[in-house]
PDB file of N, CA and C in Angstrom:
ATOM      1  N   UNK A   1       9.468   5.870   3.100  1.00  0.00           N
ATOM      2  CA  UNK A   1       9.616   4.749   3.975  1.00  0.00           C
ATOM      3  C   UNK A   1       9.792   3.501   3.121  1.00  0.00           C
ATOM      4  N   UNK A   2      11.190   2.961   3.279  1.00  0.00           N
ATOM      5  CA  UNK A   2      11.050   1.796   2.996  1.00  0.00           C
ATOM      6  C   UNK A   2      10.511  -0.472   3.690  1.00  0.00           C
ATOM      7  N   UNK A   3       9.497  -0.610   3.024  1.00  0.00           N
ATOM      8  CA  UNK A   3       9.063  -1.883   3.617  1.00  0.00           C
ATOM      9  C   UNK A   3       9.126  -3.067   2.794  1.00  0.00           C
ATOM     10  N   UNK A   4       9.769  -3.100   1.341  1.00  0.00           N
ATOM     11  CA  UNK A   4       9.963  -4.286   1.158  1.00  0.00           C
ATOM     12  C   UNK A   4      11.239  -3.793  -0.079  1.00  0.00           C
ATOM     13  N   UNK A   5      12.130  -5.072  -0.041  1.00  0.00           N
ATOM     14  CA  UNK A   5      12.573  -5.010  -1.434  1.00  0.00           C
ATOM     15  C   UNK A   5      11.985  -4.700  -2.752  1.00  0.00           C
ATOM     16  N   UNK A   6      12.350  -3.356  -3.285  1.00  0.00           N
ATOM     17  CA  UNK A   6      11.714  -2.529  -4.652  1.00  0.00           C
ATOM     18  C   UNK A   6      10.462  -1.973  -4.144  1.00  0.00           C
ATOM     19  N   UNK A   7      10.099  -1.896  -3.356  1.00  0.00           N
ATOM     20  CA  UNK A   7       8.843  -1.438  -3.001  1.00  0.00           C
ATOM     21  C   UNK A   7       9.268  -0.047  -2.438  1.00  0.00           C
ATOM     22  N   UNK A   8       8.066   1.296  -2.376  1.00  0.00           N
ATOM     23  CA  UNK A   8       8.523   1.997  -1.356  1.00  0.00           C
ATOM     24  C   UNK A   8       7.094   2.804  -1.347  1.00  0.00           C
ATOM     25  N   UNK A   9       6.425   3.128  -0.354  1.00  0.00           N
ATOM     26  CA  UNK A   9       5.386   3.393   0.313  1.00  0.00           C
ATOM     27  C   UNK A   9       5.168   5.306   0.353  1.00  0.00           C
ATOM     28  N   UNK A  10       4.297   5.895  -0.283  1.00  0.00           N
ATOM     29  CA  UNK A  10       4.232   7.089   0.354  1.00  0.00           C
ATOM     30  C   UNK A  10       2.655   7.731   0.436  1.00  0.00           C
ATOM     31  N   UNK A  11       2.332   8.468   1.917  1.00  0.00           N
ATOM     32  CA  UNK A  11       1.195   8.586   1.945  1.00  0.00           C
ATOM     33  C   UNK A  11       0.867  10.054   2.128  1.00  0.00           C
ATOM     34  N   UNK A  12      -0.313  10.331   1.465  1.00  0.00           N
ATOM     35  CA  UNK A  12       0.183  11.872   0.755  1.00  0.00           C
ATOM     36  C   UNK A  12      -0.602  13.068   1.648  1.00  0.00           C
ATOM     37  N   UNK A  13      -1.414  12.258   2.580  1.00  0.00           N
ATOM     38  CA  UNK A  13      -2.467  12.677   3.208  1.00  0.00           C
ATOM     39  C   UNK A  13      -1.760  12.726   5.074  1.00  0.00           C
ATOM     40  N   UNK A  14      -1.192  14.149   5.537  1.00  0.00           N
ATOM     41  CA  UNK A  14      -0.293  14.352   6.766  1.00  0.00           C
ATOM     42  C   UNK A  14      -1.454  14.572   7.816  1.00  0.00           C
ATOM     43  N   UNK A  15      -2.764  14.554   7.515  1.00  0.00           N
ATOM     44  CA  UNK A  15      -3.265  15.344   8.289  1.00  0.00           C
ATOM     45  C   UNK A  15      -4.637  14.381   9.207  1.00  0.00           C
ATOM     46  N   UNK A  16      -5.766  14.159   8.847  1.00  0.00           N
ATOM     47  CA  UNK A  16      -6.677  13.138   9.618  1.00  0.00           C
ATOM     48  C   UNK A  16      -6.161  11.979   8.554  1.00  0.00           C
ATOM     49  N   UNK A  17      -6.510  10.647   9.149  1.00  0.00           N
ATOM     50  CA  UNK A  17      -6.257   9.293   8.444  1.00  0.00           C
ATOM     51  C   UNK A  17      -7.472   8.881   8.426  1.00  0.00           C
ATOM     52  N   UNK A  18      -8.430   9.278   8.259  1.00  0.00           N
ATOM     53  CA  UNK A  18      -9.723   9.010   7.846  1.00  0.00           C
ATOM     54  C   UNK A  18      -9.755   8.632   6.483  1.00  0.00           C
ATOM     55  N   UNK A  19      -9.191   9.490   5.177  1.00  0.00           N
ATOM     56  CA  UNK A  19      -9.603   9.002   4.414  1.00  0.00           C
ATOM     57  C   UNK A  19      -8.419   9.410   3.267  1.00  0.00           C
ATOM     58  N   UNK A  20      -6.846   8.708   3.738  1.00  0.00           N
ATOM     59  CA  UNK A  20      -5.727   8.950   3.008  1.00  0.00           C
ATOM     60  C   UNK A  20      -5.304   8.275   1.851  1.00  0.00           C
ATOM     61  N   UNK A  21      -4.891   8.737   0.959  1.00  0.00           N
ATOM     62  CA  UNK A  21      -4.869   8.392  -0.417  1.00  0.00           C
ATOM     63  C   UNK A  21      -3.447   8.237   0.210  1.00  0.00           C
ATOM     64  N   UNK A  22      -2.907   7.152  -0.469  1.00  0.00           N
ATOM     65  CA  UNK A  22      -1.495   5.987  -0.199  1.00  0.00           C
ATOM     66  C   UNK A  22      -0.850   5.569  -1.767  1.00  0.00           C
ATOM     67  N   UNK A  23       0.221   5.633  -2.021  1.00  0.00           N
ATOM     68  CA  UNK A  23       1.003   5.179  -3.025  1.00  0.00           C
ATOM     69  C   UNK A  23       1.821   4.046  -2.440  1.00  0.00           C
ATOM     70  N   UNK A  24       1.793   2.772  -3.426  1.00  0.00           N
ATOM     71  CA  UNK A  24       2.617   2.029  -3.218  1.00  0.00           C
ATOM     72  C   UNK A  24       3.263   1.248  -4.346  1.00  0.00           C
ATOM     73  N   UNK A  25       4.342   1.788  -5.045  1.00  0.00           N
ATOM     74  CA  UNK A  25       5.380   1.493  -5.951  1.00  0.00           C
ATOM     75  C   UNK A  25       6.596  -0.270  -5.735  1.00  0.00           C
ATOM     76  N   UNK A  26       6.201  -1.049  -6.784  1.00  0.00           N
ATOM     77  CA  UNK A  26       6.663  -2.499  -6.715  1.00  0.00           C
ATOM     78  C   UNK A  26       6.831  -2.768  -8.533  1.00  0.00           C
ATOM     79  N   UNK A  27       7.936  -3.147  -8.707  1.00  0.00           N
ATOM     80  CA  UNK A  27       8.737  -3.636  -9.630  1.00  0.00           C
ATOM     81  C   UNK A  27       7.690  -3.131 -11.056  1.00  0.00           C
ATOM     82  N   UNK A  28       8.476  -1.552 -10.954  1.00  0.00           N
ATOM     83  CA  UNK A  28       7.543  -0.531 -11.724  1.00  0.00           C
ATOM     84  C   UNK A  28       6.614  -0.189 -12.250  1.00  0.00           C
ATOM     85  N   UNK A  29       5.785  -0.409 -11.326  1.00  0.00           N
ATOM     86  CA  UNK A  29       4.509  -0.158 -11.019  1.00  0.00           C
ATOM     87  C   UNK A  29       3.962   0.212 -10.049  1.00  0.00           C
ATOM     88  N   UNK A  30       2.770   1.757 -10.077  1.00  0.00           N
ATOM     89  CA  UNK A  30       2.501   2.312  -8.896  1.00  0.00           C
ATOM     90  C   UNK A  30       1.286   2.037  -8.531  1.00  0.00           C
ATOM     91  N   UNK A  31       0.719   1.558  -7.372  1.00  0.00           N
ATOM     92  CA  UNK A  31      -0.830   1.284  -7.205  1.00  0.00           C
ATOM     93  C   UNK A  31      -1.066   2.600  -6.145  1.00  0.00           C
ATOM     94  N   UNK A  32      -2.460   3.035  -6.583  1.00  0.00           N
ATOM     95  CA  UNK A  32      -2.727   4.248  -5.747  1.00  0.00           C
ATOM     96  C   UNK A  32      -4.016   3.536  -5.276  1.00  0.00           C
ATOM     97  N   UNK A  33      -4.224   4.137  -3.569  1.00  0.00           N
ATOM     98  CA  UNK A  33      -4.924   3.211  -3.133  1.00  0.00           C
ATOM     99  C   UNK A  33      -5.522   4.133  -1.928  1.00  0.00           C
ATOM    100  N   UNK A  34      -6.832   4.065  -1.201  1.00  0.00           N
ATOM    101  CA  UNK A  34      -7.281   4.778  -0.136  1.00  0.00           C
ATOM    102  C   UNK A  34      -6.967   4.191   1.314  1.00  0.00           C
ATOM    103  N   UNK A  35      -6.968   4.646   2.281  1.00  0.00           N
ATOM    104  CA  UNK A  35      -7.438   4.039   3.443  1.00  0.00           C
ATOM    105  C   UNK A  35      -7.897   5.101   4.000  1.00  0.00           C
ATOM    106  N   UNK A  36      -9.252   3.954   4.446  1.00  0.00           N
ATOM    107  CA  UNK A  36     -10.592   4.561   4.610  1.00  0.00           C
ATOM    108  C   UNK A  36     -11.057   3.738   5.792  1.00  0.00           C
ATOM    109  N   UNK A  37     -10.809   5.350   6.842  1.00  0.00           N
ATOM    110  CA  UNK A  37     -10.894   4.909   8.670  1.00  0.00           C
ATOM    111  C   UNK A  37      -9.851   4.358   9.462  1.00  0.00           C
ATOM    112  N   UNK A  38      -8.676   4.017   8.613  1.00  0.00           N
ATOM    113  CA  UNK A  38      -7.980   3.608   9.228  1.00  0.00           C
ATOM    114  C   UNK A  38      -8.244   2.059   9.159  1.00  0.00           C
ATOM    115  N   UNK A  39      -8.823   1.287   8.768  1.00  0.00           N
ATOM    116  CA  UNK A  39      -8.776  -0.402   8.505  1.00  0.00           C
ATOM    117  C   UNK A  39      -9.490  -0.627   7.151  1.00  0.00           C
ATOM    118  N   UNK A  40      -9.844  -0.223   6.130  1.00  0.00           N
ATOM    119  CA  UNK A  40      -9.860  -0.659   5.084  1.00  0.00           C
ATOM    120  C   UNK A  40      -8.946   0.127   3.588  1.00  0.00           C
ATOM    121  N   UNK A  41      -9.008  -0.645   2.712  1.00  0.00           N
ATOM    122  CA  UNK A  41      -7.889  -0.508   1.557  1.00  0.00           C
ATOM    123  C   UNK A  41      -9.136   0.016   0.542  1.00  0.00           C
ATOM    124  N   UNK A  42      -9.081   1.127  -0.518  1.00  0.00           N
ATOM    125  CA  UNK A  42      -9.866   0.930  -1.541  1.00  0.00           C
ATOM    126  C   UNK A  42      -8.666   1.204  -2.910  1.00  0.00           C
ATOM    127  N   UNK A  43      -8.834   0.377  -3.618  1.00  0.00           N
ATOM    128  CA  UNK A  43      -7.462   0.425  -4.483  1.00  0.00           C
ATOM    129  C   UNK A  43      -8.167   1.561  -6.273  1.00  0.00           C
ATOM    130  N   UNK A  44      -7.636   2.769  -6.324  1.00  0.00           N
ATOM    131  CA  UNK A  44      -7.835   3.334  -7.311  1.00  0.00           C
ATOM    132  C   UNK A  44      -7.827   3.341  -8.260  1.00  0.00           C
ATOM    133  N   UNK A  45      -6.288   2.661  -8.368  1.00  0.00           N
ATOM    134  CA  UNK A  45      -5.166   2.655  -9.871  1.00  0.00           C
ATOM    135  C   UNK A  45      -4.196   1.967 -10.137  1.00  0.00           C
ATOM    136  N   UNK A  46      -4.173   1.584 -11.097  1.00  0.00           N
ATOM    137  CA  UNK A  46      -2.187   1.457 -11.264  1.00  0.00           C
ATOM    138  C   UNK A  46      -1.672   2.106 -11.932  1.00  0.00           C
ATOM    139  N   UNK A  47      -0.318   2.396 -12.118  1.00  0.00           N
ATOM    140  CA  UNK A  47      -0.049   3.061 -13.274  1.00  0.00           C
ATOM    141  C   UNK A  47       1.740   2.706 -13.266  1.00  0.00           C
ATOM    142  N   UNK A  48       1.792   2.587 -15.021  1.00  0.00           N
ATOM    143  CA  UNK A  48       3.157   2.258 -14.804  1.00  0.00           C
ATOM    144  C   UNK A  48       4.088   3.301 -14.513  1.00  0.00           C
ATOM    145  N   UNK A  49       5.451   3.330 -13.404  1.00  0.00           N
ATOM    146  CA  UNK A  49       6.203   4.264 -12.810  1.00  0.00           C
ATOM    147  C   UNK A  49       7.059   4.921 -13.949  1.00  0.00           C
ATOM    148  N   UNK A  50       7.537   4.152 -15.327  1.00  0.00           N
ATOM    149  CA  UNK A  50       8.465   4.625 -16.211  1.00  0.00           C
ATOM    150  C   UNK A  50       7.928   6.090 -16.633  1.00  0.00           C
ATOM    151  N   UNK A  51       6.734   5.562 -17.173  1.00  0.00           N
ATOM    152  CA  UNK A  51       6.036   7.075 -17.960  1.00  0.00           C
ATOM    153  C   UNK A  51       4.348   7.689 -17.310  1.00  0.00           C
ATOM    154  N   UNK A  52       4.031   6.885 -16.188  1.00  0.00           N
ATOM    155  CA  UNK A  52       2.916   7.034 -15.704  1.00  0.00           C
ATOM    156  C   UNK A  52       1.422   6.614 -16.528  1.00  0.00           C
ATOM    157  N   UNK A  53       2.041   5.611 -17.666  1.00  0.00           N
ATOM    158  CA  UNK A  53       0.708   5.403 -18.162  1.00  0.00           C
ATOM    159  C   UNK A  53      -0.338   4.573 -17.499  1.00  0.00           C
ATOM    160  N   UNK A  54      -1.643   4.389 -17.770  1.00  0.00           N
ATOM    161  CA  UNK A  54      -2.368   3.771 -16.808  1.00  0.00           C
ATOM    162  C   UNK A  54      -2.449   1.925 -17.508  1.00  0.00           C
ATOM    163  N   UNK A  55      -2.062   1.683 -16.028  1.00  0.00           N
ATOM    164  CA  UNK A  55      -2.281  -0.049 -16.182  1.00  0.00           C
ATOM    165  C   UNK A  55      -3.914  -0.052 -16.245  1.00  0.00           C
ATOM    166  N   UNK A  56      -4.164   0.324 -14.833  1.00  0.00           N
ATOM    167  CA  UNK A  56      -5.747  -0.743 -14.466  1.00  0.00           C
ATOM    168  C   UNK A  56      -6.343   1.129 -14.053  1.00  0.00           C
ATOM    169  N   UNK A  57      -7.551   0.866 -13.440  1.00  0.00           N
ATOM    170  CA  UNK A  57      -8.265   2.075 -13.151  1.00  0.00           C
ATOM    171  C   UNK A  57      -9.655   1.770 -13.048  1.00  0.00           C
ATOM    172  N   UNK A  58     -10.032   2.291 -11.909  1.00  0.00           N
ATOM    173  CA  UNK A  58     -11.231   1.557 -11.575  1.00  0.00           C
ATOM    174  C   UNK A  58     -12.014   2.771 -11.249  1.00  0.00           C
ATOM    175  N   UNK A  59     -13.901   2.632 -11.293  1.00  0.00           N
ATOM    176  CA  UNK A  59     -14.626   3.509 -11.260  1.00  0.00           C
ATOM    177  C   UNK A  59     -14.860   4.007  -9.763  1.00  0.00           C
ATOM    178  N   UNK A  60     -15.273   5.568  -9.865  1.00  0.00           N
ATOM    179  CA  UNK A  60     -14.383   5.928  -8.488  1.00  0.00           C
ATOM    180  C   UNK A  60     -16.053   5.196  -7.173  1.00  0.00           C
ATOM    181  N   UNK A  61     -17.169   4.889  -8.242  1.00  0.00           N
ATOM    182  CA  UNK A  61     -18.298   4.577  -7.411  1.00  0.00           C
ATOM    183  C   UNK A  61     -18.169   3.079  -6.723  1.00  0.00           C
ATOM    184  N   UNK A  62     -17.021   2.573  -7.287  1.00  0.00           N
ATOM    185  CA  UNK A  62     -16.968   1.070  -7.072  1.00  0.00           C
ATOM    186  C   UNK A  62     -15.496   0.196  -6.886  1.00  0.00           C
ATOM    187  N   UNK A  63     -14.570   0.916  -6.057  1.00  0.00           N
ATOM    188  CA  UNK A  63     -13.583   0.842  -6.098  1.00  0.00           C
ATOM    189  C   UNK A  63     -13.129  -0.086  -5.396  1.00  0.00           C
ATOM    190  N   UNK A  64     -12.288  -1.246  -5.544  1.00  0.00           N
ATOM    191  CA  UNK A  64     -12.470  -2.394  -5.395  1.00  0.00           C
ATOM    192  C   UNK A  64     -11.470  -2.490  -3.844  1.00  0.00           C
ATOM    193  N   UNK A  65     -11.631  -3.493  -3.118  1.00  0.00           N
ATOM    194  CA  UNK A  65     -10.838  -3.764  -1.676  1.00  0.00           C
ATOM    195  C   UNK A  65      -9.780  -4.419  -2.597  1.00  0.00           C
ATOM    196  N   UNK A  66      -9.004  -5.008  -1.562  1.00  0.00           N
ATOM    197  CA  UNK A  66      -7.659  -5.383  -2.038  1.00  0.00           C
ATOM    198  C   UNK A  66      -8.158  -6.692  -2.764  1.00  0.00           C
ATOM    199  N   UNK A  67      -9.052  -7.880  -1.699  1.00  0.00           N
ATOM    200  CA  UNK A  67      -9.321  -9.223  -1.811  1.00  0.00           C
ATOM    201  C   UNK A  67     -10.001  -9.214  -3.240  1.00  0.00           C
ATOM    202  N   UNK A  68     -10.669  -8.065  -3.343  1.00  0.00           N
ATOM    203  CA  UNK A  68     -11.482  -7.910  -5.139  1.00  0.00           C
ATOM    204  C   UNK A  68     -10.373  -7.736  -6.016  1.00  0.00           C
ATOM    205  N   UNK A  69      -9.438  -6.991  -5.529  1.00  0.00           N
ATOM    206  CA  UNK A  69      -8.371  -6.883  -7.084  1.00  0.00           C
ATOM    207  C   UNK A  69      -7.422  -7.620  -6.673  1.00  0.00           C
ATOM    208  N   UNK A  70      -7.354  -8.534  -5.934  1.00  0.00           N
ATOM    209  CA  UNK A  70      -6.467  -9.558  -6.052  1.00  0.00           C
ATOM    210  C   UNK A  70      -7.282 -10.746  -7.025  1.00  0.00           C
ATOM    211  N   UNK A  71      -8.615 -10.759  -6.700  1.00  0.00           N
ATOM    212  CA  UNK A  71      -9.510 -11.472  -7.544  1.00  0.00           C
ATOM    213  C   UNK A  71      -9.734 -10.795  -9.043  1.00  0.00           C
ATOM    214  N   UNK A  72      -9.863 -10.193  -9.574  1.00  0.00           N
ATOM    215  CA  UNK A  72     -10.122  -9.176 -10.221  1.00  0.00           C
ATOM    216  C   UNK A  72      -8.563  -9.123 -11.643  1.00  0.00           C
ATOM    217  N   UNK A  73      -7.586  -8.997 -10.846  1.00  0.00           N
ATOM    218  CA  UNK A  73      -6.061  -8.864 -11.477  1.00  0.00           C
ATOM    219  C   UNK A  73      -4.996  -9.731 -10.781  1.00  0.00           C
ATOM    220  N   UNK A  74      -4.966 -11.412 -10.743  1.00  0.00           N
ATOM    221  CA  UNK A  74      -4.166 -11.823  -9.750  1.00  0.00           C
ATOM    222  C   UNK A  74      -2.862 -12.082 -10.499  1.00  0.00           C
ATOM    223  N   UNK A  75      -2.710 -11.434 -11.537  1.00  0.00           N
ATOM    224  CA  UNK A  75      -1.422 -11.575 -11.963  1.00  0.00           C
ATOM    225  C   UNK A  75      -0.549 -10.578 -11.398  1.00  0.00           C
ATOM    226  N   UNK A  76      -0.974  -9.947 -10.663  1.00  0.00           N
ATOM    227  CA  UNK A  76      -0.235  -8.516  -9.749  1.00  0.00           C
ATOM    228  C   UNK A  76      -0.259  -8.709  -8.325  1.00  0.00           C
ATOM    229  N   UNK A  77      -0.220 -10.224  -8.245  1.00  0.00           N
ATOM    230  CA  UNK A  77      -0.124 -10.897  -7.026  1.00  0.00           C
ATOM    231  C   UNK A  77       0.895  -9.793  -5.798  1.00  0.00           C
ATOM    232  N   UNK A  78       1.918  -9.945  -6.540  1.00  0.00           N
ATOM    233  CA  UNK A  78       3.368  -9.375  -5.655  1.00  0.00           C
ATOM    234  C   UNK A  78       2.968  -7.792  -5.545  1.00  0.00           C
ATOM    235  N   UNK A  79       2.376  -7.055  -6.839  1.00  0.00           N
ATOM    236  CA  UNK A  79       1.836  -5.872  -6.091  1.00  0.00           C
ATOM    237  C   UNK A  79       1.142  -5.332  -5.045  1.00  0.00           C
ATOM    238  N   UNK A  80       0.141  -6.393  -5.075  1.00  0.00           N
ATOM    239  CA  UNK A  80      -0.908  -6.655  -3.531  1.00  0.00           C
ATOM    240  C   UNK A  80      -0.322  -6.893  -2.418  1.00  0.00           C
ATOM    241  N   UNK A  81       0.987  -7.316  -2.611  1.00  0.00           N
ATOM    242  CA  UNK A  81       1.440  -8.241  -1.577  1.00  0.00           C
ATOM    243  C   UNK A  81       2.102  -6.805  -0.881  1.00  0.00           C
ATOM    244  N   UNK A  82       2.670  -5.835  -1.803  1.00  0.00           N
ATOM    245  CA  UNK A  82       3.486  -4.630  -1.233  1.00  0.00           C
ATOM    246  C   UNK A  82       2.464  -4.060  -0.653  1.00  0.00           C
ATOM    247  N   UNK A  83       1.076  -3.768  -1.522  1.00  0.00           N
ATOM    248  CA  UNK A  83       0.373  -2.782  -0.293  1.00  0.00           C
ATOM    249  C   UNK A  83      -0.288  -3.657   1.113  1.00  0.00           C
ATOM    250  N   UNK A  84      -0.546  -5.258   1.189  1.00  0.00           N
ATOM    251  CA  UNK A  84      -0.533  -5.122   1.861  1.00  0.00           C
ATOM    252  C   UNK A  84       0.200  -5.104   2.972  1.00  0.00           C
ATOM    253  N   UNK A  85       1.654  -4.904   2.919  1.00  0.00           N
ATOM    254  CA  UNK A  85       2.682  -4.840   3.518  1.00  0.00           C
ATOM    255  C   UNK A  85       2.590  -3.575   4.008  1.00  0.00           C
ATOM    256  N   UNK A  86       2.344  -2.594   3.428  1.00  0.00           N
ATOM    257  CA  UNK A  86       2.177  -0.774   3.790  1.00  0.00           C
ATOM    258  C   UNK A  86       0.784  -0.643   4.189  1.00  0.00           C
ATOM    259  N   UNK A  87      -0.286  -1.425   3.838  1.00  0.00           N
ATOM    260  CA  UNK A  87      -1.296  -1.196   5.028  1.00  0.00           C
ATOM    261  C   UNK A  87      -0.889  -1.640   6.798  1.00  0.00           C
ATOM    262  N   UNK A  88      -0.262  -2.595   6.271  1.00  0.00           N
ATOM    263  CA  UNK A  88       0.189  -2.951   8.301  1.00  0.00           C
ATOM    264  C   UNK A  88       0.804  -1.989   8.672  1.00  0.00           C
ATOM    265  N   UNK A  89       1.942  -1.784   7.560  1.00  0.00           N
ATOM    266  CA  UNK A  89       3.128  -0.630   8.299  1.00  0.00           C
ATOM    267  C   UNK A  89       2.249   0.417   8.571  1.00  0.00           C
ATOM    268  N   UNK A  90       1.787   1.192   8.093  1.00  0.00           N
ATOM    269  CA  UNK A  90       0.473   2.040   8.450  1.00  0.00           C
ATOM    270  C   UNK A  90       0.054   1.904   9.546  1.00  0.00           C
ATOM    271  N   UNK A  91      -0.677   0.983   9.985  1.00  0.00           N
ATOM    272  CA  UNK A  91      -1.568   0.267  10.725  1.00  0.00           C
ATOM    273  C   UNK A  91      -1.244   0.551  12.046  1.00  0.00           C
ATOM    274  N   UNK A  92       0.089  -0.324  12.350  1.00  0.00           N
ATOM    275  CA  UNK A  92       0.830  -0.392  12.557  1.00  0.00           C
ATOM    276  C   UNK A  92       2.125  -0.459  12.618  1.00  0.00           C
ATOM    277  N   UNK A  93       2.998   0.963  13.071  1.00  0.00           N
ATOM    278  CA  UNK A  93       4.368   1.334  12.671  1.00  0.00           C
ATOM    279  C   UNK A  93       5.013   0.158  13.362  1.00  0.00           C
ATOM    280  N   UNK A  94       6.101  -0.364  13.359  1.00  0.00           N
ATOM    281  CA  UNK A  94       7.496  -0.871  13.618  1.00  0.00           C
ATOM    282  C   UNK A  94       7.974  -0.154  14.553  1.00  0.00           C
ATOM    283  N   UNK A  95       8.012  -0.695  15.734  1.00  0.00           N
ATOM    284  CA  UNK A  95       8.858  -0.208  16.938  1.00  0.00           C
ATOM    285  C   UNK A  95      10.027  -0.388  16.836  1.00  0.00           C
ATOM    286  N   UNK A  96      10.788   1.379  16.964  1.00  0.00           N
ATOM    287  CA  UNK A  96      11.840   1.097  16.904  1.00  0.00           C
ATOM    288  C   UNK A  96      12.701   0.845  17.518  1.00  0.00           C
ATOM    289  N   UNK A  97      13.906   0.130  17.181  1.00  0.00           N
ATOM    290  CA  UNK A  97      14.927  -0.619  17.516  1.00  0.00           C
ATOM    291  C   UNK A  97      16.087   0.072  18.683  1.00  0.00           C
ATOM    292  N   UNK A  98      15.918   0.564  20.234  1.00  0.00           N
ATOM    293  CA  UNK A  98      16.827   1.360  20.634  1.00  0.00           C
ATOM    294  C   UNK A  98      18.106   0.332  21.310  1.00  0.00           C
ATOM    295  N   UNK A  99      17.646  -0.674  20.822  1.00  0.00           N
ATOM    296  CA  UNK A  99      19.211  -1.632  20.985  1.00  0.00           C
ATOM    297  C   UNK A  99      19.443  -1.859  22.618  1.00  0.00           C
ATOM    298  N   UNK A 100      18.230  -2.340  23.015  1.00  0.00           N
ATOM    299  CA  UNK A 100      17.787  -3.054  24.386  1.00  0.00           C
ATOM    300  C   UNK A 100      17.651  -4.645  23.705  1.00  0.00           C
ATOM    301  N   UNK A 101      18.623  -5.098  24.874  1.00  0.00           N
ATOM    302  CA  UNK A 101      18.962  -6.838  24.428  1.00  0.00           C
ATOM    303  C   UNK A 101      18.605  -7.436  25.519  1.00  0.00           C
ATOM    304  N   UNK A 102      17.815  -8.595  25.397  1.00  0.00           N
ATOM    305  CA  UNK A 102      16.966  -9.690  26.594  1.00  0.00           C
ATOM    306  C   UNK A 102      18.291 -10.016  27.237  1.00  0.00           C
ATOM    307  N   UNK A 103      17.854 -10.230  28.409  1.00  0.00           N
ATOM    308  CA  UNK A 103      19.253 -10.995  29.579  1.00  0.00           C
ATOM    309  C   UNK A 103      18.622 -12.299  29.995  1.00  0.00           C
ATOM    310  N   UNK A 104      19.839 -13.767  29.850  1.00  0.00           N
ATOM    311  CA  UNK A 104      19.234 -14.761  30.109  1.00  0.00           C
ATOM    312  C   UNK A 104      19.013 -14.709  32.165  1.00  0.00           C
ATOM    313  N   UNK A 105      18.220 -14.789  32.809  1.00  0.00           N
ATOM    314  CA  UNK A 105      17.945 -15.331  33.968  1.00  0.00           C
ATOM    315  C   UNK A 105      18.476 -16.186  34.567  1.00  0.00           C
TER     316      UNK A 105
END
């Protein structure tokens, strides 16, 4: 699924959304990230997409929300910005478009 320019979203977990582990890839770099219940983010990893080495990586007892590793690493501003773009899409999918047009009255 694509949701932003260079970005692209994949969630690896088809089955309950209780507690789905989420990839979200932005200007080569992959952040791996939980959602947990369906309304919160716990962010795992990064890792760079070329060769998969690890950027960041966090302990699995203390794994930070988004607002912490935006605090935490805010030079990866625009990375945050993709997942939280794929937590909404998540969240909430995008109704799609069956090309019904308003009529003026």
């Amino acid at each position: 699924m694509r949701v932003a320019k260079d970005a692209s979203y994949i969630r690896d977990n088809q089955g309950s959304a209780m507690d789905d582990v989420c990839r979200t890839e932005f200007d080569g770099l992959r952040v791996t990230w939980h959602l947990i219940q369906n309304r919160l983010i716990s962010i795992v990893a990064v890792h760079d997409t070329s060769d998969a080495s690890p950027v960041l990586s966090f302990d699995p007892a203390a794994y930070p929300d988004l607002v912490q590793a935006r605090e935490l690493h805010p030079g990866l501003t625009k990375l945050w910005d993709a997942v939280r773009r794929d937590f909404w899409t998540t969240l909430i999918p995008p109704c799609p478009n069956k090309g019904r047009q308003w009529q003026r009255s």
